[in-house]
N, C-alpha and C. Protein backbone atom coordinates (compact mmCIF):
# COMPACT_ATOMS: atom_id res chain seq x y z
N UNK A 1 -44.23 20.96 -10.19
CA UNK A 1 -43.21 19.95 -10.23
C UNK A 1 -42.13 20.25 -9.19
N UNK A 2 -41.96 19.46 -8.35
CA UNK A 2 -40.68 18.96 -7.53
C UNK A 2 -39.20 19.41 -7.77
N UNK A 3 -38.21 20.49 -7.40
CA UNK A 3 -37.36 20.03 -8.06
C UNK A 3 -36.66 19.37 -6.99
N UNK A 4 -35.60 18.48 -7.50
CA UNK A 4 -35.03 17.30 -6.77
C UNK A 4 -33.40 17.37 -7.25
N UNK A 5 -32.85 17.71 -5.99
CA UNK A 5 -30.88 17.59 -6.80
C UNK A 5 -30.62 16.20 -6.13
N UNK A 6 -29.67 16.12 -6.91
CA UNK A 6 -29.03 14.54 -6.67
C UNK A 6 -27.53 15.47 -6.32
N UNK A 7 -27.08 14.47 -5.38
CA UNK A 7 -25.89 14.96 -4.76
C UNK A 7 -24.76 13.70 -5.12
N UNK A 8 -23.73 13.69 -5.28
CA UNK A 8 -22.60 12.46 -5.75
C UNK A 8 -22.06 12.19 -4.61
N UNK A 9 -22.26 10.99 -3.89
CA UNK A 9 -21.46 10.28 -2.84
C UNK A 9 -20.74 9.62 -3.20
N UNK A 10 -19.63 9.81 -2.49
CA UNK A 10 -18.42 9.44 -2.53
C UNK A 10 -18.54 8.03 -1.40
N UNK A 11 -18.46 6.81 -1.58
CA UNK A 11 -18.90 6.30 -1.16
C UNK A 11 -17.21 5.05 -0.67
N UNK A 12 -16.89 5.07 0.26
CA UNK A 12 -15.76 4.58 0.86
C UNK A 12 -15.79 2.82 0.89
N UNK A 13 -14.78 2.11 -0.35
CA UNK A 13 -15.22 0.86 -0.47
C UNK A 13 -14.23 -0.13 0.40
N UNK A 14 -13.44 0.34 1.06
CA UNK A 14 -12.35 -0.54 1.70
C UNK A 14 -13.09 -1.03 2.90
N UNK A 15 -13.09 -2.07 3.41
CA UNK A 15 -13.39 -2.93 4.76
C UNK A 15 -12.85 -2.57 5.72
N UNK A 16 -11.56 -2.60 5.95
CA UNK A 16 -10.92 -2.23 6.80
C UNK A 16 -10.22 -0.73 6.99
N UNK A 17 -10.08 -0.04 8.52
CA UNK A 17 -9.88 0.77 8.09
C UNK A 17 -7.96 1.06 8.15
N UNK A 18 -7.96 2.15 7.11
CA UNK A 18 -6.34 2.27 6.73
C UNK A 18 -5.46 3.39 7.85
N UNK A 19 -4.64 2.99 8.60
CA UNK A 19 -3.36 3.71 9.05
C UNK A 19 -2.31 3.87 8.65
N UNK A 20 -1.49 5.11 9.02
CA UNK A 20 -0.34 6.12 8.59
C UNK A 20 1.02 5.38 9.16
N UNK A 21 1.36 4.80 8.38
CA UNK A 21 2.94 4.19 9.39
C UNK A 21 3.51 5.40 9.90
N UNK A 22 4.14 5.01 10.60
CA UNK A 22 4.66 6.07 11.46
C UNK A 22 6.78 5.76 11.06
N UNK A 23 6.87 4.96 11.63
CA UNK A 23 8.36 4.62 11.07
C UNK A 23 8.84 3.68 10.08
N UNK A 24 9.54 4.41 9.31
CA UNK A 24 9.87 4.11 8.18
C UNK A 24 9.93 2.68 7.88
N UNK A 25 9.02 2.33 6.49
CA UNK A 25 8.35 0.74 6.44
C UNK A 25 9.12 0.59 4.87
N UNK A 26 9.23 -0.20 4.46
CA UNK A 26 9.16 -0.96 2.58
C UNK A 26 8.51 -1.80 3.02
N UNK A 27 8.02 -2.30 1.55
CA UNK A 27 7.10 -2.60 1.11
C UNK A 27 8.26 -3.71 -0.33
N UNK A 28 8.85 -5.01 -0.18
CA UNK A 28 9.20 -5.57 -1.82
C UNK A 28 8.43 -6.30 -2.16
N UNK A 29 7.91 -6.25 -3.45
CA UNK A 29 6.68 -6.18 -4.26
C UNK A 29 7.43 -7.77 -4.92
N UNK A 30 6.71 -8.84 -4.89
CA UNK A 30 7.35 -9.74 -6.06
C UNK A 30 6.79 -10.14 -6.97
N UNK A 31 6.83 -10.26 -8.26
CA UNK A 31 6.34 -11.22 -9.31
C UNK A 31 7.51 -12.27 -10.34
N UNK A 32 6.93 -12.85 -10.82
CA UNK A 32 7.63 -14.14 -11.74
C UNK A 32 9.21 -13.53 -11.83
N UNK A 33 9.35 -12.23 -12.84
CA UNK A 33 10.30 -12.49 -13.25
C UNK A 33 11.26 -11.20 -12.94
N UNK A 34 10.62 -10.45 -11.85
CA UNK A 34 10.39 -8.64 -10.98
C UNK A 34 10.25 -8.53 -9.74
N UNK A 35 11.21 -7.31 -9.00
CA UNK A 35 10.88 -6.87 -7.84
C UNK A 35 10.87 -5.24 -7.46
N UNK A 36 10.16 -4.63 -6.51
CA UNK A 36 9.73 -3.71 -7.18
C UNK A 36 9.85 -3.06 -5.38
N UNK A 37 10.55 -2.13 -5.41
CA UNK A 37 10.72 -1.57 -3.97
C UNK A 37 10.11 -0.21 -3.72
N UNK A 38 9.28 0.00 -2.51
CA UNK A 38 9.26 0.79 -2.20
C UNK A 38 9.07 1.11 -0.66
N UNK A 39 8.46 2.68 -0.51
CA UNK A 39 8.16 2.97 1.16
C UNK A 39 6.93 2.51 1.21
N UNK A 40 5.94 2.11 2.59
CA UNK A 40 4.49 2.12 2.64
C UNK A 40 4.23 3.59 3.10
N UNK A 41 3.40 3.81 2.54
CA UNK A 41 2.15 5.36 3.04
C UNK A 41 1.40 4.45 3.60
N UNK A 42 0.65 3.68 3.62
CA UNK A 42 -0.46 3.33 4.42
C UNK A 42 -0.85 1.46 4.91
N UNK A 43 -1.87 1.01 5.66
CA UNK A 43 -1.57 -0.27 5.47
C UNK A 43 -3.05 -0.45 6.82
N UNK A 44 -3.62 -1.86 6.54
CA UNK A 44 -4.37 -1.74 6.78
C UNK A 44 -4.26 -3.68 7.33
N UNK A 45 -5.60 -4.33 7.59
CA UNK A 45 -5.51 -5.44 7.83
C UNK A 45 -5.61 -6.07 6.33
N UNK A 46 -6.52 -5.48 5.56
CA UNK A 46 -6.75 -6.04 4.43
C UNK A 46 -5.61 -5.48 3.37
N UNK A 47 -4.71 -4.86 3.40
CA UNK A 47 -4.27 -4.26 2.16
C UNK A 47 -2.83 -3.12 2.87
N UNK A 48 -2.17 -2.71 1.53
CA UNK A 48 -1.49 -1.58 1.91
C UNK A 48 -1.54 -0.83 0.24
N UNK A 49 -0.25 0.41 0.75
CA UNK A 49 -0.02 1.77 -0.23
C UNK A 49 0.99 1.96 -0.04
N UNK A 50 2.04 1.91 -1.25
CA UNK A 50 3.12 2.15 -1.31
C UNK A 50 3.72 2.99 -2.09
N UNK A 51 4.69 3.81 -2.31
CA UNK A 51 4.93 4.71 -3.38
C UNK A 51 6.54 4.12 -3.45
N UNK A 52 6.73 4.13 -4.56
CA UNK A 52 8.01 3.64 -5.39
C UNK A 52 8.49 4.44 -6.66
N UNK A 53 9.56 4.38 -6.91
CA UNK A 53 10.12 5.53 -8.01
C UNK A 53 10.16 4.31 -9.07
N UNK A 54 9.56 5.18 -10.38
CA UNK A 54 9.17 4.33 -11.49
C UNK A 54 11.15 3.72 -12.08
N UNK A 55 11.25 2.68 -12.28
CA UNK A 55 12.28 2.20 -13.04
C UNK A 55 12.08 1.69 -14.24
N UNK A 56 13.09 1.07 -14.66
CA UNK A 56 12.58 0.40 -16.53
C UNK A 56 11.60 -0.62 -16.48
N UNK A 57 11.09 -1.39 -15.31
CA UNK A 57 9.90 -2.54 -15.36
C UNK A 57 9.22 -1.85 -14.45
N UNK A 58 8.04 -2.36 -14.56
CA UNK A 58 7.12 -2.09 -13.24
C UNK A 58 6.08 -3.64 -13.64
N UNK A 59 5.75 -4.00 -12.30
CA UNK A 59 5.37 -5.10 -12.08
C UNK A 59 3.71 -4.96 -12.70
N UNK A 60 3.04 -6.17 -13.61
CA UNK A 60 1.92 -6.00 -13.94
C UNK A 60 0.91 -7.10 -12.97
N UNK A 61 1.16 -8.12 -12.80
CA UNK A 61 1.08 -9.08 -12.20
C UNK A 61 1.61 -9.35 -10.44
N UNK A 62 1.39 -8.68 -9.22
CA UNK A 62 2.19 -8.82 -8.19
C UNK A 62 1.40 -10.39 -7.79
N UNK A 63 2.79 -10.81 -6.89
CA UNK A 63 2.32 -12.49 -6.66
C UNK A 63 2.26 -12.47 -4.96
N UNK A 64 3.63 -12.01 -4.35
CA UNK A 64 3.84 -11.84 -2.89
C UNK A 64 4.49 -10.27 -2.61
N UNK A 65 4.35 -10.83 -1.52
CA UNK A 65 5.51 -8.99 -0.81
C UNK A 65 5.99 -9.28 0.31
N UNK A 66 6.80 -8.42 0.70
CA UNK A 66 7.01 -8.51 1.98
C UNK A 66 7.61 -7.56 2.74
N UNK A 67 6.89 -7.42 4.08
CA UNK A 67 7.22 -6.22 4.67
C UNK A 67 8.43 -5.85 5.57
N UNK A 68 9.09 -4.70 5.30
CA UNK A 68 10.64 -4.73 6.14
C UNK A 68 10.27 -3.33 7.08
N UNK A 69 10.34 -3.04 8.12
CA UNK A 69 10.62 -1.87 8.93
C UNK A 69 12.27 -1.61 9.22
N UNK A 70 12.68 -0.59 8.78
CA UNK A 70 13.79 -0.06 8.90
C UNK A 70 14.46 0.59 9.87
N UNK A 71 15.65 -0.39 10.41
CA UNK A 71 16.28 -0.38 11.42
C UNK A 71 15.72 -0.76 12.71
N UNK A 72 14.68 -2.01 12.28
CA UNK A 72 14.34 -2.94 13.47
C UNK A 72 14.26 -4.03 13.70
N UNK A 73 14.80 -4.92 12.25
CA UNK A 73 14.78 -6.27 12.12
C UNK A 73 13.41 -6.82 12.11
N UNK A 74 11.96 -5.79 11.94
CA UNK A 74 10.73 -6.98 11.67
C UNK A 74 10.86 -6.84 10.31
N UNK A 75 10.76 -8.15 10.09
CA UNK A 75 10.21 -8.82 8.21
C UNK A 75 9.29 -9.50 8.21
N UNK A 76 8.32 -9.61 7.68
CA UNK A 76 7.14 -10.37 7.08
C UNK A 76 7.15 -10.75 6.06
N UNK A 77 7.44 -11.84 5.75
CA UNK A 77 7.90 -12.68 4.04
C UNK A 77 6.26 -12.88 3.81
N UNK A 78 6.64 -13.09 2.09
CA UNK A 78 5.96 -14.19 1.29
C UNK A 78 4.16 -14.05 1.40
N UNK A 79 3.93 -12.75 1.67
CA UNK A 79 2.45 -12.43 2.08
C UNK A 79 1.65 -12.32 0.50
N UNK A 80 0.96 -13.32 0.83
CA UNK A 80 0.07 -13.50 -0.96
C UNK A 80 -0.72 -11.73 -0.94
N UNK A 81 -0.63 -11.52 -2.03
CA UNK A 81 -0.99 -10.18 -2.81
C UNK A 81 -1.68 -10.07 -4.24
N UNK A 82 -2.48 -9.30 -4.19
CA UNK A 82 -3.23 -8.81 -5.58
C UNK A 82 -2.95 -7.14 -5.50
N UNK A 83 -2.59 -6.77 -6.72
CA UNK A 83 -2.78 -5.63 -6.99
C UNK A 83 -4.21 -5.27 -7.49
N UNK A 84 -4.22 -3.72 -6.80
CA UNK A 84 -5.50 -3.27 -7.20
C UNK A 84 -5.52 -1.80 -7.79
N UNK A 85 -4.43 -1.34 -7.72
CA UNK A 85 -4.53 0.11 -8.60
C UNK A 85 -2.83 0.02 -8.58
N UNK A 86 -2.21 0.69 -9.62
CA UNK A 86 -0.97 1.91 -9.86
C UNK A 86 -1.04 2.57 -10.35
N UNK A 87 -0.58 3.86 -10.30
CA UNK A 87 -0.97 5.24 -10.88
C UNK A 87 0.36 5.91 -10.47
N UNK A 88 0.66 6.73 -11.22
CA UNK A 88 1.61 8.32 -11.28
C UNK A 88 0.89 9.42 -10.27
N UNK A 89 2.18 9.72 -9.60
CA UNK A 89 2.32 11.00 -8.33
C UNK A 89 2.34 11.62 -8.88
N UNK A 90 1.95 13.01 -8.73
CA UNK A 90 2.08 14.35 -9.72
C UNK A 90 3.26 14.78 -8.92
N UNK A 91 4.46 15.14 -9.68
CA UNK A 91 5.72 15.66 -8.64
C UNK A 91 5.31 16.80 -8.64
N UNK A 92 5.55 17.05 -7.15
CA UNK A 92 5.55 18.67 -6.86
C UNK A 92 6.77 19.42 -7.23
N UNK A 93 7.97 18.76 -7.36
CA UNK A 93 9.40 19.43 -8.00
C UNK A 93 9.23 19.41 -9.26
N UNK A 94 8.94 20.67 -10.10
CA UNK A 94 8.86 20.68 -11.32
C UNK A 94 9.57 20.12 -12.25
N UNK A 95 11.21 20.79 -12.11
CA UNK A 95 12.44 20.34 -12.84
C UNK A 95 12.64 18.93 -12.72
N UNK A 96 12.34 18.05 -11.40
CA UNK A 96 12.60 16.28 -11.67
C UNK A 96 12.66 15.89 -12.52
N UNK A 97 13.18 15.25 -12.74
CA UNK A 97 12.91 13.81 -14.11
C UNK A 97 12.54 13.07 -13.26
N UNK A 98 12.11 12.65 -11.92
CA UNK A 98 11.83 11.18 -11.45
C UNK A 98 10.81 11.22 -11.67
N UNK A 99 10.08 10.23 -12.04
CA UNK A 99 8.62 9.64 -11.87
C UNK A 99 8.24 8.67 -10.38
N UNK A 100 7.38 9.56 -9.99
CA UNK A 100 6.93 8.59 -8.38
C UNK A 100 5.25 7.57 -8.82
N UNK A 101 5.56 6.49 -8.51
CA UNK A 101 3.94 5.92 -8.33
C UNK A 101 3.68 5.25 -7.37
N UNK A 102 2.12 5.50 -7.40
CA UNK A 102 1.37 4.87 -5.90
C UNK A 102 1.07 3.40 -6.64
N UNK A 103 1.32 2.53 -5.39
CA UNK A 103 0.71 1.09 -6.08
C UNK A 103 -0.15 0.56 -4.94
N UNK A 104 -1.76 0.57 -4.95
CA UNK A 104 -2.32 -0.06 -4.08
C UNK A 104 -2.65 -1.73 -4.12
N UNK A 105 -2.30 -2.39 -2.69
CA UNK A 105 -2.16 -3.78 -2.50
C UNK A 105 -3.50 -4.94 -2.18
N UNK A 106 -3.73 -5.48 -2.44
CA UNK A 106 -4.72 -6.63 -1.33
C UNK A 106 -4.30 -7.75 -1.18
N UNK A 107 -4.19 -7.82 0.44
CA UNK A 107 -3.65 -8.94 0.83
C UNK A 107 -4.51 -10.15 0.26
N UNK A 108 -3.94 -11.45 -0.15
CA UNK A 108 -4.73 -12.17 -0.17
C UNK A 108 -4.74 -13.04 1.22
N UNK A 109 -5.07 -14.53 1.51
CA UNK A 109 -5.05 -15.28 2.67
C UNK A 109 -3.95 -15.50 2.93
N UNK A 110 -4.37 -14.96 4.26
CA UNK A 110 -2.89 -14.93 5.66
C UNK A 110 -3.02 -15.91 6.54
N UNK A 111 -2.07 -16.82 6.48
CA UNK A 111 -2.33 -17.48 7.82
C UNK A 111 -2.13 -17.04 9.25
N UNK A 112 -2.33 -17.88 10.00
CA UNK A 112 -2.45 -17.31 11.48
C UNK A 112 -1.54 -16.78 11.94
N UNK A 113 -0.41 -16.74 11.72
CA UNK A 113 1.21 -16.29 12.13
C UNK A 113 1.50 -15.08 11.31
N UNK A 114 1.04 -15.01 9.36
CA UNK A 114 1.13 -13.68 9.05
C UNK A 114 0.16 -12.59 9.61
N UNK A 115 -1.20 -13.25 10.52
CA UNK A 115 -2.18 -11.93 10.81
C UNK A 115 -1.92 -11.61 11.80
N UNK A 116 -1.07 -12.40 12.99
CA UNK A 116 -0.63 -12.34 14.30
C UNK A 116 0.66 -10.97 13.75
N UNK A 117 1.38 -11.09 12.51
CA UNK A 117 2.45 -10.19 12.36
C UNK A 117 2.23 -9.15 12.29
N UNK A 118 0.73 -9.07 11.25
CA UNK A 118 0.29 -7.76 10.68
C UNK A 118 -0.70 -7.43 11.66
N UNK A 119 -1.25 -7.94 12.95
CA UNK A 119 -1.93 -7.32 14.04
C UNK A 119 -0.43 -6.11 14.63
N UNK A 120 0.63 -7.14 14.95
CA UNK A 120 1.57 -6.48 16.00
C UNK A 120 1.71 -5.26 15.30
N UNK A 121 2.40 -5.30 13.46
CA UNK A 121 2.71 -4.29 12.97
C UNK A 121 1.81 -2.63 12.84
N UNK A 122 0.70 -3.14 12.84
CA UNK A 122 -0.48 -2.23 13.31
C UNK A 122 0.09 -1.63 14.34
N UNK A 123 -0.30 -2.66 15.36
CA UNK A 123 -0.31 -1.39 16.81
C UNK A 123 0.77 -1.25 16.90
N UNK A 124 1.90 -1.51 16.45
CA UNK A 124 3.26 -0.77 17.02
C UNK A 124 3.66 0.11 16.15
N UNK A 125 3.70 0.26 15.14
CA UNK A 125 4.03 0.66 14.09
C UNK A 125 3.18 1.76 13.16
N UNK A 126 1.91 2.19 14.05
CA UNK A 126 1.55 3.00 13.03
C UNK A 126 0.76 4.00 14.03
N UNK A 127 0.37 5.48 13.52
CA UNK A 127 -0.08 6.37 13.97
C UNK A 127 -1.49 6.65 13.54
N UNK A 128 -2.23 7.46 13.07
CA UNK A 128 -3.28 7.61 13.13
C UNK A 128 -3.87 7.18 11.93
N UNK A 129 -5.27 7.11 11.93
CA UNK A 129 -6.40 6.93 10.57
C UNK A 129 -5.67 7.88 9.28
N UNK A 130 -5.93 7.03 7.81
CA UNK A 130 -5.23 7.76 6.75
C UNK A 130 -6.07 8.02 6.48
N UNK A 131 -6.08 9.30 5.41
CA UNK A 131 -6.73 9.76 4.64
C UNK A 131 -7.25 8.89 3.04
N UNK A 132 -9.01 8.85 2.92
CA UNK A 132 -8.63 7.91 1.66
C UNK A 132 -8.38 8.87 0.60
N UNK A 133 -7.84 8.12 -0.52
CA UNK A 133 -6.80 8.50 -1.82
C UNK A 133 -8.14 8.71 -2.71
C-alpha cells in the first residue's frame, strides 16, 4: 500500500492584488444610523483593510465609505461597500484597555470616475504588495 500525505493549501481567494499605503489614508465607514473611522493597512482595486479602535457601536451592516488621505485634500465619497470580515487585533501592549479591529471591505460597483480615483490612488499612494492576513 501507497502511503500518500495530503498537504493543506492555503489557497489565496482575493482577485485583485492588495498594496501597502504608504501615506497616511482613513478609511469612514458608513451605515444607516453609524460611522466608523479608521486608518487603511491595505487596499486594492477590489476592496480595502482598515484597522479602527473599537468604540460603543461598531457597524454591522456597512453601506458606503469614503476615502480621505491626510494632508492632501484627495477624498473619494460615497463608494458602495460590503463588508466581508471584522475581527479583534491582539494588542501587543499588554496593560491597554484599547481594543483595535481589522475590518475587511468589498467594493461594490464603481463608476468610471470612482475607478479613475482608485486607479490614481493606487499608483500614487501606495508602496509595495501586502502581505495576505
Amino acid at each position: 500500500m501507497e502511503n500518500i500525505s495530503r498537504k493543506t493549501i492555503n489557497v489565496e481567494k482575493r482577485k485583485f492584488t492588495r498594496f501597502k499605503v504608504k501615506d497616511i489614508s482613513f478609511v469612514l465607514l458608513k451605515s444607516v444610523s453609524y460611522e466608523e473611522l479608521g486608518e487603511i493597512v491595505n487596499i486594492s482595486k477590489g476592496g480595502l483593510a482598515f484597522q479602527y479602535l473599537v468604540g460603543e457601536n461598531q457597524i454591522k451592516e456597512s453601506v458606503e465609505l469614503d476615502i480621505i488621505l491626510a494632508g492632501n485634500g484627495f477624498h473619494m465619497k460615497k463608494i458602495p461597500c460590503k463588508t466581508i470580515a471584522d475581527f479583534e487585533i491582539i494588542n501587543e501592549i499588554y496593560f491597554s484597555s484599547l481594543k483595535m479591529r481589522r475590518h475587511s471591505i468589498k467594493f461594490g460597483e464603481l463608476d468610471n470616475n470612482q475607478i479613475s480615483e482608485l486607479d490614481y490612488f493606487i499608483r500614487q499612494h501606495t508602496i509595495s504588495e501586502a502581505q495576505a492576513v
